[in-house]
C-alpha atoms as a PDB file:
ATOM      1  CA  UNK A   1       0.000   0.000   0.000  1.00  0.00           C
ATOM      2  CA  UNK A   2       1.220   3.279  -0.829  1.00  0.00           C
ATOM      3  CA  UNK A   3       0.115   6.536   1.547  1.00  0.00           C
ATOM      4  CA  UNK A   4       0.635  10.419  -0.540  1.00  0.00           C
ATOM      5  CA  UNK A   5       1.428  12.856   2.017  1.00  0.00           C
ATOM      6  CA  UNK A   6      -0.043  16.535   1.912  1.00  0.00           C
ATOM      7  CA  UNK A   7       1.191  19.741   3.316  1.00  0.00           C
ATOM      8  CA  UNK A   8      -0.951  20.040   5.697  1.00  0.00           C
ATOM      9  CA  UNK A   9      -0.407  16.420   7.186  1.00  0.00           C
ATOM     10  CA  UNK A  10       3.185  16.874   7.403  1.00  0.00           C
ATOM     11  CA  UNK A  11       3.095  20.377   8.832  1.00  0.00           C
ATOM     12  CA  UNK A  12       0.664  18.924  11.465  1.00  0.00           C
ATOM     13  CA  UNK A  13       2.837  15.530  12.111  1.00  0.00           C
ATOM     14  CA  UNK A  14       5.810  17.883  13.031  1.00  0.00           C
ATOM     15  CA  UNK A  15       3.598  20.189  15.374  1.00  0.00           C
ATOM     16  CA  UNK A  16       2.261  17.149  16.958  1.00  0.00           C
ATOM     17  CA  UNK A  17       5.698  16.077  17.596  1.00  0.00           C
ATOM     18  CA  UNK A  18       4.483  12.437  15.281  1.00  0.00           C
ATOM     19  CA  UNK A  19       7.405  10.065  14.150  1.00  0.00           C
ATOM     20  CA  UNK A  20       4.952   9.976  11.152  1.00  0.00           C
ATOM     21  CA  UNK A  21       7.644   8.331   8.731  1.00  0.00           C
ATOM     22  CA  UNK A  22       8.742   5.984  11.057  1.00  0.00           C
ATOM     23  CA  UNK A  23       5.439   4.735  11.669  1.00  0.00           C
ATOM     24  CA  UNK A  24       4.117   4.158   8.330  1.00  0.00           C
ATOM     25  CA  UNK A  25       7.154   2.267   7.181  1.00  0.00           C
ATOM     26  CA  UNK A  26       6.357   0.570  10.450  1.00  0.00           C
ATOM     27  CA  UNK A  27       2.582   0.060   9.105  1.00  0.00           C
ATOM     28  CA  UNK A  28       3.834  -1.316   5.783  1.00  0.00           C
ATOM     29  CA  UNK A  29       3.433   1.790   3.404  1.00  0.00           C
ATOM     30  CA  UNK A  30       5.291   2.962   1.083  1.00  0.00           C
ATOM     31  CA  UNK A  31       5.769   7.088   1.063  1.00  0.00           C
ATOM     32  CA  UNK A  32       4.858   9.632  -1.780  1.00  0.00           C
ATOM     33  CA  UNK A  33       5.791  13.467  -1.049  1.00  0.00           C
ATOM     34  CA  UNK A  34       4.706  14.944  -4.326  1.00  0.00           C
ATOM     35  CA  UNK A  35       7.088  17.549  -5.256  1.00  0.00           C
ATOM     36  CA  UNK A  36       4.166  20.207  -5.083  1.00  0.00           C
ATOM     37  CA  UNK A  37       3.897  19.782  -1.609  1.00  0.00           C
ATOM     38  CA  UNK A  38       7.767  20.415  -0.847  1.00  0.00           C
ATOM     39  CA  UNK A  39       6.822  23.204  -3.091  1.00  0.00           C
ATOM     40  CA  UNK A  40       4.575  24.665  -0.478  1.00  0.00           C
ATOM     41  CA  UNK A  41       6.291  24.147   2.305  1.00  0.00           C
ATOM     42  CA  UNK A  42       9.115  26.430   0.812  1.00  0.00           C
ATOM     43  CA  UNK A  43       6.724  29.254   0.024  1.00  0.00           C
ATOM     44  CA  UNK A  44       4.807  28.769   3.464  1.00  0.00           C
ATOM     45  CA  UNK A  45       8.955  28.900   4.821  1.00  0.00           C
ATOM     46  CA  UNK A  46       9.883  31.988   2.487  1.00  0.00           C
ATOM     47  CA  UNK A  47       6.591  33.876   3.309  1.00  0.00           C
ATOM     48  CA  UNK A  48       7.297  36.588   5.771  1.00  0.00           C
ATOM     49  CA  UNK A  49       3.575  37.196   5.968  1.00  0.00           C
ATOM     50  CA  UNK A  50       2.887  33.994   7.453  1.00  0.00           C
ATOM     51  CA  UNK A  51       2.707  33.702  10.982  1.00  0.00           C
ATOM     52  CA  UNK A  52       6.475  32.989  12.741  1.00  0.00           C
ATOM     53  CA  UNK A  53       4.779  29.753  13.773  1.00  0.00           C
ATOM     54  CA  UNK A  54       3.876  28.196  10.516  1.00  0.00           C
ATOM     55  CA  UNK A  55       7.242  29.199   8.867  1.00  0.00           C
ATOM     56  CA  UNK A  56       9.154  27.494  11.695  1.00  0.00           C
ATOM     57  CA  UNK A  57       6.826  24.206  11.501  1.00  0.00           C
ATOM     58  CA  UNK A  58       7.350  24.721   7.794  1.00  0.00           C
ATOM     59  CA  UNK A  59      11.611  24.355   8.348  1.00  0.00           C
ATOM     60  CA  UNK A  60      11.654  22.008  10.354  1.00  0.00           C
ATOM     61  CA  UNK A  61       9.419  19.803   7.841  1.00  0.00           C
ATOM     62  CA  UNK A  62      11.632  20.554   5.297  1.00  0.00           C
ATOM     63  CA  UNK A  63      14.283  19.409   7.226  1.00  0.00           C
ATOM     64  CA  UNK A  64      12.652  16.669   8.087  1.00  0.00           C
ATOM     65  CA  UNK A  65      11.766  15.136   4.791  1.00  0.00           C
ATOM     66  CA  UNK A  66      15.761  16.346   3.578  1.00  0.00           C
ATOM     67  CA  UNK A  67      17.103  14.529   6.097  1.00  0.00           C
ATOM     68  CA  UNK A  68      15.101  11.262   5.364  1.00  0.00           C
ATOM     69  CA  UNK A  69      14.730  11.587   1.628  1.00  0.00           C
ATOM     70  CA  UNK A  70      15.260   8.007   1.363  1.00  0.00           C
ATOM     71  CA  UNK A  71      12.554   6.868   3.030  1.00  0.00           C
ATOM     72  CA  UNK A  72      10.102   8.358   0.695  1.00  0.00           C
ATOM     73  CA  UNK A  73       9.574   8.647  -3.539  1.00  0.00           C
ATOM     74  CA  UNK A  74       9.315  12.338  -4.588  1.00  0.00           C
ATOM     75  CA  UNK A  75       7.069  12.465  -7.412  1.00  0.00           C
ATOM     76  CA  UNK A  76       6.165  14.949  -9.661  1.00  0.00           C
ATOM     77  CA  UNK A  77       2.155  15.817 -10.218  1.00  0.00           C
ATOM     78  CA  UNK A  78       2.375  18.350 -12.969  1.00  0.00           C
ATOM     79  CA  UNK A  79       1.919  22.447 -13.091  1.00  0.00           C
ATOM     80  CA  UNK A  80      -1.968  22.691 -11.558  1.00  0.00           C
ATOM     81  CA  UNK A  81      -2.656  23.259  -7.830  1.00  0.00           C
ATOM     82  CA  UNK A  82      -1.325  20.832  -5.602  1.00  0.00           C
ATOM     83  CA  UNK A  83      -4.995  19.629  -4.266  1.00  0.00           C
ATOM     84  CA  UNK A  84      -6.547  19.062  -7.987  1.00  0.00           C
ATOM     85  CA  UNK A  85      -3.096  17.069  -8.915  1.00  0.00           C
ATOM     86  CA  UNK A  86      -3.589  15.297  -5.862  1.00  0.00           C
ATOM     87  CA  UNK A  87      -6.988  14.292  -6.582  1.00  0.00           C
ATOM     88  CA  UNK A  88      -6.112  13.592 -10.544  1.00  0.00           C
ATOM     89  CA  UNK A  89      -3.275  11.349  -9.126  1.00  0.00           C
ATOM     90  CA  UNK A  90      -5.807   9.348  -6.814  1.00  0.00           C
ATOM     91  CA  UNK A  91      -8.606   8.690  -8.921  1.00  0.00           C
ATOM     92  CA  UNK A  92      -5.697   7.182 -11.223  1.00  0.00           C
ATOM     93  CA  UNK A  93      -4.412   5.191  -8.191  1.00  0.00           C
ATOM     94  CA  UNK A  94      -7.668   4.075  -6.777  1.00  0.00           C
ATOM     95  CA  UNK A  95      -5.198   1.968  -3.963  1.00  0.00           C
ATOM     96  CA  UNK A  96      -3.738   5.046  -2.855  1.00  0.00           C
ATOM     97  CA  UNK A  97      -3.800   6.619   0.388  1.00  0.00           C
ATOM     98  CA  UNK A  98      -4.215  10.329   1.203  1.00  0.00           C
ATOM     99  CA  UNK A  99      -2.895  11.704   4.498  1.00  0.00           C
ATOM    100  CA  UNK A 100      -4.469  15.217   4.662  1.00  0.00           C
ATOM    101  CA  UNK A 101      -6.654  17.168   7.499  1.00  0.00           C
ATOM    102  CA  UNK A 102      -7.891  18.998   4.622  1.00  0.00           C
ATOM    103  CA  UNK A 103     -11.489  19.183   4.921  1.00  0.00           C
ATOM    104  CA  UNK A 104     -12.125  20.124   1.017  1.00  0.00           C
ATOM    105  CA  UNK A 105      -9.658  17.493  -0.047  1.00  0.00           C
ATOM    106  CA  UNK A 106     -11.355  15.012   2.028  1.00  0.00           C
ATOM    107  CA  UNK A 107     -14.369  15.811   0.245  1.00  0.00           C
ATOM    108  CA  UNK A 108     -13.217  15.613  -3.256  1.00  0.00           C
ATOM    109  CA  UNK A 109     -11.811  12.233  -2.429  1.00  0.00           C
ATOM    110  CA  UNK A 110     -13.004   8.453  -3.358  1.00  0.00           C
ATOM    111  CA  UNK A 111     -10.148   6.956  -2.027  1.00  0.00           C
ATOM    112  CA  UNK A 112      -9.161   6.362   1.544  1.00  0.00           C
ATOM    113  CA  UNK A 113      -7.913   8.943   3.607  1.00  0.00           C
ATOM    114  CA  UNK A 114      -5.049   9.042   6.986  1.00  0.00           C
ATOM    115  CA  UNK A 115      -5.945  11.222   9.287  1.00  0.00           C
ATOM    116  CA  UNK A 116      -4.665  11.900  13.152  1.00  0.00           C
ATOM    117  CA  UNK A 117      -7.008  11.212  16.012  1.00  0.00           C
ATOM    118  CA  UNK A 118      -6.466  12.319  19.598  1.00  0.00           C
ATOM    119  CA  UNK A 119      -3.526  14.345  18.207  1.00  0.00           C
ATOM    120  CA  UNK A 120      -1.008  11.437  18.004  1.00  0.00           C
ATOM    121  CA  UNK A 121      -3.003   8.520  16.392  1.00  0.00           C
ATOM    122  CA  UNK A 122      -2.470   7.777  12.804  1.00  0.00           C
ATOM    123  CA  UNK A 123      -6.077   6.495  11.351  1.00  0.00           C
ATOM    124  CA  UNK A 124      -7.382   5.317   7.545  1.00  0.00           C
ATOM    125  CA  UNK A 125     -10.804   6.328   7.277  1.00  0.00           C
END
């Protein structure tokens, strides 16, 4: 099984303190970071608008995924906004797994979704 991880997710993992790599290798899946998302969390990073907050949770994601790039495939969704690729990749890859805490994503989505319950818990619903 295969799990695509959104900005959002990530950004929350690290926040939440969540070993969130370590536990879905644990949990048998393989990683997708689409390169959109890294994409975001370098403009949420560079964005001196953003609260100080976000563009520190934003670093140390980055760091995060740099430091483990291994552990993960990097893949490449095209030139649209990240949440359409996202849901043009899944209906492709009707196996796949979305980890997101977006509520509109959630919504536009057939396939399964991870979320985190009780603010530690990694779920498929």
């Amino acid at each position: 099984m295969k799990v695509l991880l959104d900005t959002n997710f990530i950004m929350t993992c690290v926040k939440q303190k969540i070993d969130f790599l370590d536990r879905l290798e644990f949990l048998g899946f393989g990683i997708i970071v689409p390169k959109q998302v890294i994409g975001e969390l370098n403009k949420v990073y560079a964005n001196k608008n953003k609260r100080l907050k976000d563009r520190e949770l934003a670093e140390v994601s980055l760091k995060v995924l740099d430091a483990n790039e291994n552990r993960f495939i990097c893949l490449d969704l095209g030139k649209k906004h990240v949440d359409k690729l996202i849901v043009k990749y899944a209906k492709e890859h009707p196996k796949l797994i979305v980890a997101t805490l977006d509520s509109e994503l959630k919504k536009k989505l057939k396939n399964s979704k991870m979320v985190i319950r009780n603010m530690k818990n990694l779920e498929v619903v």
